[in-house]
PDB file of N, CA and C in Angstrom:
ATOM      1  N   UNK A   1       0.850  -1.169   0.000  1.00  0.00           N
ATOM      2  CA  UNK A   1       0.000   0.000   0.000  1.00  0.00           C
ATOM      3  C   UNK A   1       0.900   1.238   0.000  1.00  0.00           C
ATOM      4  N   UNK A   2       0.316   2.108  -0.694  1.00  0.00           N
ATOM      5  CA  UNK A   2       1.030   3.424  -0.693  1.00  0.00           C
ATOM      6  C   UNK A   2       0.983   4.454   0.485  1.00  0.00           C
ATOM      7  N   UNK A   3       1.890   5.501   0.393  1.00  0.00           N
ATOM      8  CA  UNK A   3       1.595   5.643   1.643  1.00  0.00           C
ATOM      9  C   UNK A   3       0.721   7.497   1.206  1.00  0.00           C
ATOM     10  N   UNK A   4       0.186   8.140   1.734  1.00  0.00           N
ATOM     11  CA  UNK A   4      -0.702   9.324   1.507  1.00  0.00           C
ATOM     12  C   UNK A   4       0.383  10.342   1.435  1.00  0.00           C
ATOM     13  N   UNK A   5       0.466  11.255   0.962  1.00  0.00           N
ATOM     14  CA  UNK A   5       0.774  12.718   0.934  1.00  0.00           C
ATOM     15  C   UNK A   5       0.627  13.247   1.941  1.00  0.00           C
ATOM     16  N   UNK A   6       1.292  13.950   2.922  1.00  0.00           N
ATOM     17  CA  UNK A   6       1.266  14.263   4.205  1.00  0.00           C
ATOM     18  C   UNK A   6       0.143  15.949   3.438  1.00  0.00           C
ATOM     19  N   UNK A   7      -0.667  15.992   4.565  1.00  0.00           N
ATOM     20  CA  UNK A   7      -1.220  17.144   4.587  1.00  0.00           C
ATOM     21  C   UNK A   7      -0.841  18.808   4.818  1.00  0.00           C
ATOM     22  N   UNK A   8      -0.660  19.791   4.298  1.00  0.00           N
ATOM     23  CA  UNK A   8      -0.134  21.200   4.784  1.00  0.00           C
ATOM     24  C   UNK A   8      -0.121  21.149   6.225  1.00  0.00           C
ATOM     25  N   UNK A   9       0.531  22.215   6.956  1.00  0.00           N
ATOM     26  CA  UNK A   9       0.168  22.155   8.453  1.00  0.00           C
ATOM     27  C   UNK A   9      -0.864  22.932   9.016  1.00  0.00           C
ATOM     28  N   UNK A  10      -1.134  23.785   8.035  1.00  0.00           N
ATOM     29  CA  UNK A  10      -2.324  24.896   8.254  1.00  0.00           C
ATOM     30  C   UNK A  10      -3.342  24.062   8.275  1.00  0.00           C
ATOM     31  N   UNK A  11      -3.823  23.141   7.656  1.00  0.00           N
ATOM     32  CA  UNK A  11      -4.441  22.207   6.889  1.00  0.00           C
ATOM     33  C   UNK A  11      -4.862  21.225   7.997  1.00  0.00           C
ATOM     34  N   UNK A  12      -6.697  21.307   9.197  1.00  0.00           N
ATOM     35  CA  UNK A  12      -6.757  19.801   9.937  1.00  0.00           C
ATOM     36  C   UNK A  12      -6.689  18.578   9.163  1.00  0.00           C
ATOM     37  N   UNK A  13      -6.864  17.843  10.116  1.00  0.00           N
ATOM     38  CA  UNK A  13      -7.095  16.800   9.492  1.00  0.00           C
ATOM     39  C   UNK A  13      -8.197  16.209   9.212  1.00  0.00           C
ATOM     40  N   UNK A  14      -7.924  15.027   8.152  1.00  0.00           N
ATOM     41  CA  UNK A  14      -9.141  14.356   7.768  1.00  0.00           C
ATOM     42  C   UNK A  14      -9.720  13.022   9.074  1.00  0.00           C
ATOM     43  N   UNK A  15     -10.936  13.068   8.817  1.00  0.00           N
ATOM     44  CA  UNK A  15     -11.131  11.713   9.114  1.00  0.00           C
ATOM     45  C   UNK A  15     -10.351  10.546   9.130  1.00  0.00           C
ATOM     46  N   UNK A  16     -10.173  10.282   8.179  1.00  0.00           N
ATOM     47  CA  UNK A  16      -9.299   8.880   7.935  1.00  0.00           C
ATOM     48  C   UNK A  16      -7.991   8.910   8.424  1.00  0.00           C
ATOM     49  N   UNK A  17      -7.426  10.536   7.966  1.00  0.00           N
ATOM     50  CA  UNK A  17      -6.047  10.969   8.563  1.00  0.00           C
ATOM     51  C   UNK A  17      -5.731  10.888  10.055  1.00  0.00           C
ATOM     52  N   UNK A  18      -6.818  10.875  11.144  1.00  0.00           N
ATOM     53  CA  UNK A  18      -7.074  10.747  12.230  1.00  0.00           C
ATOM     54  C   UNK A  18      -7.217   9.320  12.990  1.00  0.00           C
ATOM     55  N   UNK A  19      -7.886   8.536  12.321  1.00  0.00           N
ATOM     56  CA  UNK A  19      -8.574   7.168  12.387  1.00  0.00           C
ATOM     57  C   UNK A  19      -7.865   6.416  10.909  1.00  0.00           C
ATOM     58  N   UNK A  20      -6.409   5.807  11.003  1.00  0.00           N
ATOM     59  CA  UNK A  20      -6.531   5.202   9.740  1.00  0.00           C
ATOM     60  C   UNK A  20      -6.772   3.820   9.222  1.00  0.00           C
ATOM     61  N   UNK A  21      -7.461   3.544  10.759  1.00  0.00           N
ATOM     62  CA  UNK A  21      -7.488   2.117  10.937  1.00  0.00           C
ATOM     63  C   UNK A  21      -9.176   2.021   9.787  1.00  0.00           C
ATOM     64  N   UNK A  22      -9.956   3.157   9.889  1.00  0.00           N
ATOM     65  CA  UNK A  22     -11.210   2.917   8.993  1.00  0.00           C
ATOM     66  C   UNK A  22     -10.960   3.054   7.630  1.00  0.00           C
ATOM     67  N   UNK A  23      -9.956   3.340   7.308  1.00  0.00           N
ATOM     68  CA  UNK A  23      -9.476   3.634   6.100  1.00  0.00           C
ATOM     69  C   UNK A  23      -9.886   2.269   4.761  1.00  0.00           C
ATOM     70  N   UNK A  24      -9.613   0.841   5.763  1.00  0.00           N
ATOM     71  CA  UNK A  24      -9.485  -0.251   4.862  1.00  0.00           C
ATOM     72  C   UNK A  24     -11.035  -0.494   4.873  1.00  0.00           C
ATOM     73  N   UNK A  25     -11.942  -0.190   5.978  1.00  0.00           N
ATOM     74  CA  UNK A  25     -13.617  -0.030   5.867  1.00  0.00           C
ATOM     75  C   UNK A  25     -14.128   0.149   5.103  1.00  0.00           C
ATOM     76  N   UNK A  26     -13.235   1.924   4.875  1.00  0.00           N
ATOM     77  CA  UNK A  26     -14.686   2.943   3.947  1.00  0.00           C
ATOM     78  C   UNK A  26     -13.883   2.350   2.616  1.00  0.00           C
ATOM     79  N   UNK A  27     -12.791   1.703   2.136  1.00  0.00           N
ATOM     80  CA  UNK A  27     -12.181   1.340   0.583  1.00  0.00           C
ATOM     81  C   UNK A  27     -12.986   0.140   0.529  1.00  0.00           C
ATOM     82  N   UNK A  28     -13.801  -0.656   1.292  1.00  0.00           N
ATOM     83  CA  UNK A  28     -14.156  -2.419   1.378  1.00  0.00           C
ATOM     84  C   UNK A  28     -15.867  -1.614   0.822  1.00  0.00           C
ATOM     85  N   UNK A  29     -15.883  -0.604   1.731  1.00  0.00           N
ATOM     86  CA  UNK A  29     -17.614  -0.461   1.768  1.00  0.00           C
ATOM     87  C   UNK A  29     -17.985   0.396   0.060  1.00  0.00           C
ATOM     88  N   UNK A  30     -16.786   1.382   0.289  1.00  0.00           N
ATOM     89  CA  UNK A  30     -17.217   1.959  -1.065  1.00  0.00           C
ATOM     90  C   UNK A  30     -17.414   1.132  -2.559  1.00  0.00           C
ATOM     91  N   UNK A  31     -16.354  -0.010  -2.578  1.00  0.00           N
ATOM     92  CA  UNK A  31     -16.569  -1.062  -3.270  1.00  0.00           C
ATOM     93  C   UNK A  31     -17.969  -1.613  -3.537  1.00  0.00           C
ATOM     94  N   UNK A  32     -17.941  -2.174  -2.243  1.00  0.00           N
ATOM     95  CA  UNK A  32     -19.338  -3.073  -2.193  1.00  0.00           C
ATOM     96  C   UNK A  32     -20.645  -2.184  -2.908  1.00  0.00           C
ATOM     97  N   UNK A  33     -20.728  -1.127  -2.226  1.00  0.00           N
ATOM     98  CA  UNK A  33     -21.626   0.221  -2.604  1.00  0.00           C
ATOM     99  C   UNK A  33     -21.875   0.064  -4.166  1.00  0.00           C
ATOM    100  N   UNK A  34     -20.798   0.312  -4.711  1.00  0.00           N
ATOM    101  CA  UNK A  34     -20.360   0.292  -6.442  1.00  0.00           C
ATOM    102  C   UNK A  34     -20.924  -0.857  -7.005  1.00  0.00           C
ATOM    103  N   UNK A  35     -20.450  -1.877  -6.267  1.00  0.00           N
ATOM    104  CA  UNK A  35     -21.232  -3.403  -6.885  1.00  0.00           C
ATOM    105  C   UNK A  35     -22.486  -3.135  -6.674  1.00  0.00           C
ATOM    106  N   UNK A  36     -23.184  -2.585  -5.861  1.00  0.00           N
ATOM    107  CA  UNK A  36     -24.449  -3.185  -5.232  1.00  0.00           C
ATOM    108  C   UNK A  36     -24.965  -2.446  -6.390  1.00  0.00           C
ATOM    109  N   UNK A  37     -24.559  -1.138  -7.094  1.00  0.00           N
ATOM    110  CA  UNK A  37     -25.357   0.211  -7.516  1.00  0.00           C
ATOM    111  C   UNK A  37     -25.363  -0.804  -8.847  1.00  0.00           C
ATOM    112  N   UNK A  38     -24.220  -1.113  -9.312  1.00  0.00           N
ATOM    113  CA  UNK A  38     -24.134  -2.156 -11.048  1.00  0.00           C
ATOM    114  C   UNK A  38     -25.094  -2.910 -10.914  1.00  0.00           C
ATOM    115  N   UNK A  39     -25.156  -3.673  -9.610  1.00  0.00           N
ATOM    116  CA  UNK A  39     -26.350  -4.872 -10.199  1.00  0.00           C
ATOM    117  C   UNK A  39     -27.445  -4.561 -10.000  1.00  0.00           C
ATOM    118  N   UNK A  40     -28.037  -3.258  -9.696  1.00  0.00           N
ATOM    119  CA  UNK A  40     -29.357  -2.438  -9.855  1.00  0.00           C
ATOM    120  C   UNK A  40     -29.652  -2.114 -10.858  1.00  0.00           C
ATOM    121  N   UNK A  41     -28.498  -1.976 -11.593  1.00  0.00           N
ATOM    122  CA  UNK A  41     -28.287  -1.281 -12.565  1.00  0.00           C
ATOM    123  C   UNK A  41     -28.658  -2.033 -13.937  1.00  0.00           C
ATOM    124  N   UNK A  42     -27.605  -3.179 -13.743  1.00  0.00           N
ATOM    125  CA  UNK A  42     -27.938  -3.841 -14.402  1.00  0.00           C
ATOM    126  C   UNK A  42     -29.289  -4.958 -14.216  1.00  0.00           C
ATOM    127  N   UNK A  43     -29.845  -5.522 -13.067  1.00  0.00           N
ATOM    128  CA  UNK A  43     -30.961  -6.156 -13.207  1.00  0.00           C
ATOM    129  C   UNK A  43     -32.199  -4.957 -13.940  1.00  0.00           C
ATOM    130  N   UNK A  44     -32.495  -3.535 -13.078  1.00  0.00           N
ATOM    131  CA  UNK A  44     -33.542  -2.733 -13.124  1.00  0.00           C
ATOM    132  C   UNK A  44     -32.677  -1.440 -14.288  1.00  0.00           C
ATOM    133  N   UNK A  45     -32.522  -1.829 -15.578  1.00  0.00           N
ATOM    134  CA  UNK A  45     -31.795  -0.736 -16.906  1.00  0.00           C
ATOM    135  C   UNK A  45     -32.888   1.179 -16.082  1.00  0.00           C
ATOM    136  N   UNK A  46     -34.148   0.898 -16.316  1.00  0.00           N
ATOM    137  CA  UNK A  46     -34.843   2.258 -16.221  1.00  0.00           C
ATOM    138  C   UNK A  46     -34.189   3.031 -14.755  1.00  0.00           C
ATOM    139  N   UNK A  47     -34.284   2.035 -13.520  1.00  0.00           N
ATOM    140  CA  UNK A  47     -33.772   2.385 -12.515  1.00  0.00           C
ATOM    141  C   UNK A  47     -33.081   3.631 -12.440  1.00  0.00           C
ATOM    142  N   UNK A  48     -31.350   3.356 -13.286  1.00  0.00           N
ATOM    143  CA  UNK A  48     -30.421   4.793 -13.314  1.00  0.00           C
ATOM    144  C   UNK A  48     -31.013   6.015 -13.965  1.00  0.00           C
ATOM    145  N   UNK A  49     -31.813   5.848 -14.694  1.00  0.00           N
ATOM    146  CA  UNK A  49     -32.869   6.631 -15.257  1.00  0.00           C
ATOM    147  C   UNK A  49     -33.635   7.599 -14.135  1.00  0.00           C
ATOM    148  N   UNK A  50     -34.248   6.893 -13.360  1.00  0.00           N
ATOM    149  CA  UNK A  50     -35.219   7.464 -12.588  1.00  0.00           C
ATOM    150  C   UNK A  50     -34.384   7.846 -11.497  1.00  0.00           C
ATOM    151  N   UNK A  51     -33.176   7.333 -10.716  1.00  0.00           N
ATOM    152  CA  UNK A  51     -32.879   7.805 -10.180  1.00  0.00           C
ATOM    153  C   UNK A  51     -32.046   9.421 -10.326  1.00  0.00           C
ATOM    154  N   UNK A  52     -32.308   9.768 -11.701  1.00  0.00           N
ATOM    155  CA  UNK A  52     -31.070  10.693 -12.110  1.00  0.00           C
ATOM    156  C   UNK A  52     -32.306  11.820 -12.232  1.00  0.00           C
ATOM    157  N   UNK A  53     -33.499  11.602 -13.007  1.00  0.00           N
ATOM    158  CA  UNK A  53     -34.531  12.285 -13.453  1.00  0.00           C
ATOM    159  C   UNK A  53     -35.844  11.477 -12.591  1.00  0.00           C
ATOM    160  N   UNK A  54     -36.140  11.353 -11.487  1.00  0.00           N
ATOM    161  CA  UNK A  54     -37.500  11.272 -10.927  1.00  0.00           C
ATOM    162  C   UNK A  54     -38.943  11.561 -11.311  1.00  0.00           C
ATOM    163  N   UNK A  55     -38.921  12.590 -11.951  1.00  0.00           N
ATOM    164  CA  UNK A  55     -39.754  13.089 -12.931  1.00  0.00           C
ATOM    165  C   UNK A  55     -40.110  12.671 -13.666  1.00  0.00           C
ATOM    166  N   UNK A  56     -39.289  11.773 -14.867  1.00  0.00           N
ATOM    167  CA  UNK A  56     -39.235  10.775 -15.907  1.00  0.00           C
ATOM    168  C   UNK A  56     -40.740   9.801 -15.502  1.00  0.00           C
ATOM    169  N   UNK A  57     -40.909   9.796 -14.390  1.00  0.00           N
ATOM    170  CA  UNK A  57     -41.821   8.169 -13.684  1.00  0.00           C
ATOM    171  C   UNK A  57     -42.662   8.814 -14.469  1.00  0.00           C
ATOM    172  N   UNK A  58     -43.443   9.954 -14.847  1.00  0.00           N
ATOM    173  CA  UNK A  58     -44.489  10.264 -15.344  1.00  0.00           C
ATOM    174  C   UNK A  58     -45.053   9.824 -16.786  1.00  0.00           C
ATOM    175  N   UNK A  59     -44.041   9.679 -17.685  1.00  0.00           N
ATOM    176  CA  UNK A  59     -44.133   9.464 -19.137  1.00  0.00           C
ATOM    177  C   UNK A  59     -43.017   7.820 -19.467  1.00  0.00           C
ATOM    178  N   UNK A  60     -42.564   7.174 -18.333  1.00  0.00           N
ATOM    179  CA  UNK A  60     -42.124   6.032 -18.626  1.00  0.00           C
ATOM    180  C   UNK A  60     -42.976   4.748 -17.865  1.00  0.00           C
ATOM    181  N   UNK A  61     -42.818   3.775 -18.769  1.00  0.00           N
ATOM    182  CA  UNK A  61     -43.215   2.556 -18.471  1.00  0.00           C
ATOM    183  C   UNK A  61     -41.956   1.708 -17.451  1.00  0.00           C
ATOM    184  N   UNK A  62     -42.718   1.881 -15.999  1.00  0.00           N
ATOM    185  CA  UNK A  62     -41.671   1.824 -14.949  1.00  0.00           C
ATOM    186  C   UNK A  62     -42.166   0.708 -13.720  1.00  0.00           C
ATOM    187  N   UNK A  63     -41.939  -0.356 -13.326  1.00  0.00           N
ATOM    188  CA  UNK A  63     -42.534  -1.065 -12.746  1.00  0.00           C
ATOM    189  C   UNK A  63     -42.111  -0.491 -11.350  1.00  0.00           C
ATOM    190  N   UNK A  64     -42.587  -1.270  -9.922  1.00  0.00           N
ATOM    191  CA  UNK A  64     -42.583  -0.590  -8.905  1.00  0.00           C
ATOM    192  C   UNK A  64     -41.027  -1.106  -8.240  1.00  0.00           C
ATOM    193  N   UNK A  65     -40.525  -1.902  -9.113  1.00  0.00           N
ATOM    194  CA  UNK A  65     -39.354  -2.443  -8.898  1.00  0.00           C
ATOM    195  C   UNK A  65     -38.634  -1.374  -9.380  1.00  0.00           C
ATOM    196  N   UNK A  66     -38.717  -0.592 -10.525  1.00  0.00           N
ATOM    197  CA  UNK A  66     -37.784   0.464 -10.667  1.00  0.00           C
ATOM    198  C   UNK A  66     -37.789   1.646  -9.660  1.00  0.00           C
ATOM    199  N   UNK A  67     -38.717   2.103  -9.278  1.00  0.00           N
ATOM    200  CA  UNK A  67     -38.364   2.844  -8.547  1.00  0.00           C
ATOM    201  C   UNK A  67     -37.863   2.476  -7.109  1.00  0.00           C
ATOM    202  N   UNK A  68     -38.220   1.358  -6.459  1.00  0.00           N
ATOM    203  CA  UNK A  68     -37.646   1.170  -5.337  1.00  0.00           C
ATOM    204  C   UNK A  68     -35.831   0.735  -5.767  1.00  0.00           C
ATOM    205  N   UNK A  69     -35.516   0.059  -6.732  1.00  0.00           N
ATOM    206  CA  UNK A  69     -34.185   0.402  -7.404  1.00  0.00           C
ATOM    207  C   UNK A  69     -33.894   1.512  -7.110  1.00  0.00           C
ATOM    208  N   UNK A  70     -34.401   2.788  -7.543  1.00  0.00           N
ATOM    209  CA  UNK A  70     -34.044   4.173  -8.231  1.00  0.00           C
ATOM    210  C   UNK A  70     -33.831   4.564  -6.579  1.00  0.00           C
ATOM    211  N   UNK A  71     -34.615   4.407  -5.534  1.00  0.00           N
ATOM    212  CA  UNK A  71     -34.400   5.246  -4.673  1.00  0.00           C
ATOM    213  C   UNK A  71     -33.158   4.234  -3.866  1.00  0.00           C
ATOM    214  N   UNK A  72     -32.720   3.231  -3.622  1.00  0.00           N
ATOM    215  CA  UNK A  72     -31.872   2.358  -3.120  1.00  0.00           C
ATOM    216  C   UNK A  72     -30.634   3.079  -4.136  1.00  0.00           C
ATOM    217  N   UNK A  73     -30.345   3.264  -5.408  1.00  0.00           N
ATOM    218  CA  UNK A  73     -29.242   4.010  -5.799  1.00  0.00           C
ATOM    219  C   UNK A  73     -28.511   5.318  -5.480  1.00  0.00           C
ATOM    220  N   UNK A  74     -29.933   6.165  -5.228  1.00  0.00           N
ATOM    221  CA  UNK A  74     -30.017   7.446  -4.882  1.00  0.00           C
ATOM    222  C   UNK A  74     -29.023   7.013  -3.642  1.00  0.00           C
ATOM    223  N   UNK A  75     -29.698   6.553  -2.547  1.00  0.00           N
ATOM    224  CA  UNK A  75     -29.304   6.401  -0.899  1.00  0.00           C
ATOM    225  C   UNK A  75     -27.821   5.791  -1.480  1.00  0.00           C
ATOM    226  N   UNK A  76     -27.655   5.032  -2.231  1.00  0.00           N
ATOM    227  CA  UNK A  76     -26.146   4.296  -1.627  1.00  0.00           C
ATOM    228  C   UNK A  76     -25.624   5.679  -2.642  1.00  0.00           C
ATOM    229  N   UNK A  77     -25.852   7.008  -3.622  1.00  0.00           N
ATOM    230  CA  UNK A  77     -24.913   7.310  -3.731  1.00  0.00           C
ATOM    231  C   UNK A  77     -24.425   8.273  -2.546  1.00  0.00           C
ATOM    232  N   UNK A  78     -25.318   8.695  -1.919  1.00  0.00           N
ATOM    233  CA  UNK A  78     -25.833   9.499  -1.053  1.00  0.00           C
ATOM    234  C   UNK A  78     -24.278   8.797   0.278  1.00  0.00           C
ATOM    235  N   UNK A  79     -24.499   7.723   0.383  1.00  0.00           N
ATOM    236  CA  UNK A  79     -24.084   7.107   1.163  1.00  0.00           C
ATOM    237  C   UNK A  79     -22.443   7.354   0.979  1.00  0.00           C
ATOM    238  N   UNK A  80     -22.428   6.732  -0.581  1.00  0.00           N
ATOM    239  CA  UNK A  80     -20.988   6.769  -1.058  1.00  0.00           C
ATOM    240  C   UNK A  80     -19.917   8.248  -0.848  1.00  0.00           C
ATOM    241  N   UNK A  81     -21.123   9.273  -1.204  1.00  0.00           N
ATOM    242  CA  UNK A  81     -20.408  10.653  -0.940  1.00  0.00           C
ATOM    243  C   UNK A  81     -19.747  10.671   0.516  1.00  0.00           C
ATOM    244  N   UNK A  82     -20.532  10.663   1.361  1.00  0.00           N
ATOM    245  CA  UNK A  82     -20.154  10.658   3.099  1.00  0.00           C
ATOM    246  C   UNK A  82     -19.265  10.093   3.287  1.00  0.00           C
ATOM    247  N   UNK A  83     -19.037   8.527   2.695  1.00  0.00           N
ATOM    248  CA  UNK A  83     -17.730   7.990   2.876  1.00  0.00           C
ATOM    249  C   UNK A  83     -16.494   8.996   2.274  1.00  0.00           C
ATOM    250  N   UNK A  84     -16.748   9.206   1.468  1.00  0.00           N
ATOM    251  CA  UNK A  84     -15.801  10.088   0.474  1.00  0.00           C
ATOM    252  C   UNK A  84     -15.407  11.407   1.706  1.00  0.00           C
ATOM    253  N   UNK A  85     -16.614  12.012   2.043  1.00  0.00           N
ATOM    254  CA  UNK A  85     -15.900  13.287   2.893  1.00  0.00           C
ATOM    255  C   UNK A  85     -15.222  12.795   4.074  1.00  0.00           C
ATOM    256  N   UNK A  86     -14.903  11.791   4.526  1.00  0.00           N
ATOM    257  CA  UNK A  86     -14.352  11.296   5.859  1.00  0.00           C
ATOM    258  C   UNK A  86     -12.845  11.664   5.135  1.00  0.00           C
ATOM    259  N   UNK A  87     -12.611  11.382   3.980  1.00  0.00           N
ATOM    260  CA  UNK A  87     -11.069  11.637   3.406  1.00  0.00           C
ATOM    261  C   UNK A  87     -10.425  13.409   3.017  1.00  0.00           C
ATOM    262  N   UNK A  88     -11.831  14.132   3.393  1.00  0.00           N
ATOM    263  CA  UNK A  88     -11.564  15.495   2.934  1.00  0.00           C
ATOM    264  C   UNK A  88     -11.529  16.302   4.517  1.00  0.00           C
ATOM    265  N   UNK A  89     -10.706  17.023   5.095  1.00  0.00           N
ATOM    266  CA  UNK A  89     -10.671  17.655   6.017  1.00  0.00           C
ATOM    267  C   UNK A  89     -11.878  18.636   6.099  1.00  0.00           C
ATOM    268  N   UNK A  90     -12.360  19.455   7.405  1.00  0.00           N
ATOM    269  CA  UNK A  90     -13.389  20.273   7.751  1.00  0.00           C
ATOM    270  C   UNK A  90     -13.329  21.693   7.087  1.00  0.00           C
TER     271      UNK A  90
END
């Protein structure tokens, strides 16, 4: 493993920079996240659709499986971001 770029000193720290033991967590979870979003993706095609444009539900032929897809994508990207800011300082 590589090792990080030390941070400015002006500069707090991050999350992870603090705690780097969660570090191998949020890289295992963000993964999983990614898989989980593909095979939504790929079982429910309209899904990424609706989750991008919600609106769309009105004029598409959308079963109730797509949208509960669409909103389970939304949340894990939702999810994925947060992991992401644990690596960005305050």
């Amino acid at each position: 493993m590589t090792s990080r770029p030390a941070r400015p000193p002006h500069q707090l720290p991050s999350v992870l920079d603090i705690c780097p033991h969660l570090h191998r967590r949020v890289r295992r979870t963000a993964i999983e996240i990614r898989r989980l979003v593909d095979a939504l993706i790929a079982d429910f095609p309209d899904s990424a659709f609706l989750a991008r444009e919600p609106g769309a539900a009105e004029w598409m032929d959308t079963t109730p499986y797509d949208h509960v897809a669409a909103d389970l994508i939304v949340s894990a990207r939702a999810f994925s971001q947060a992991l992401s800011a644990l690596d960005d300082p305050p």
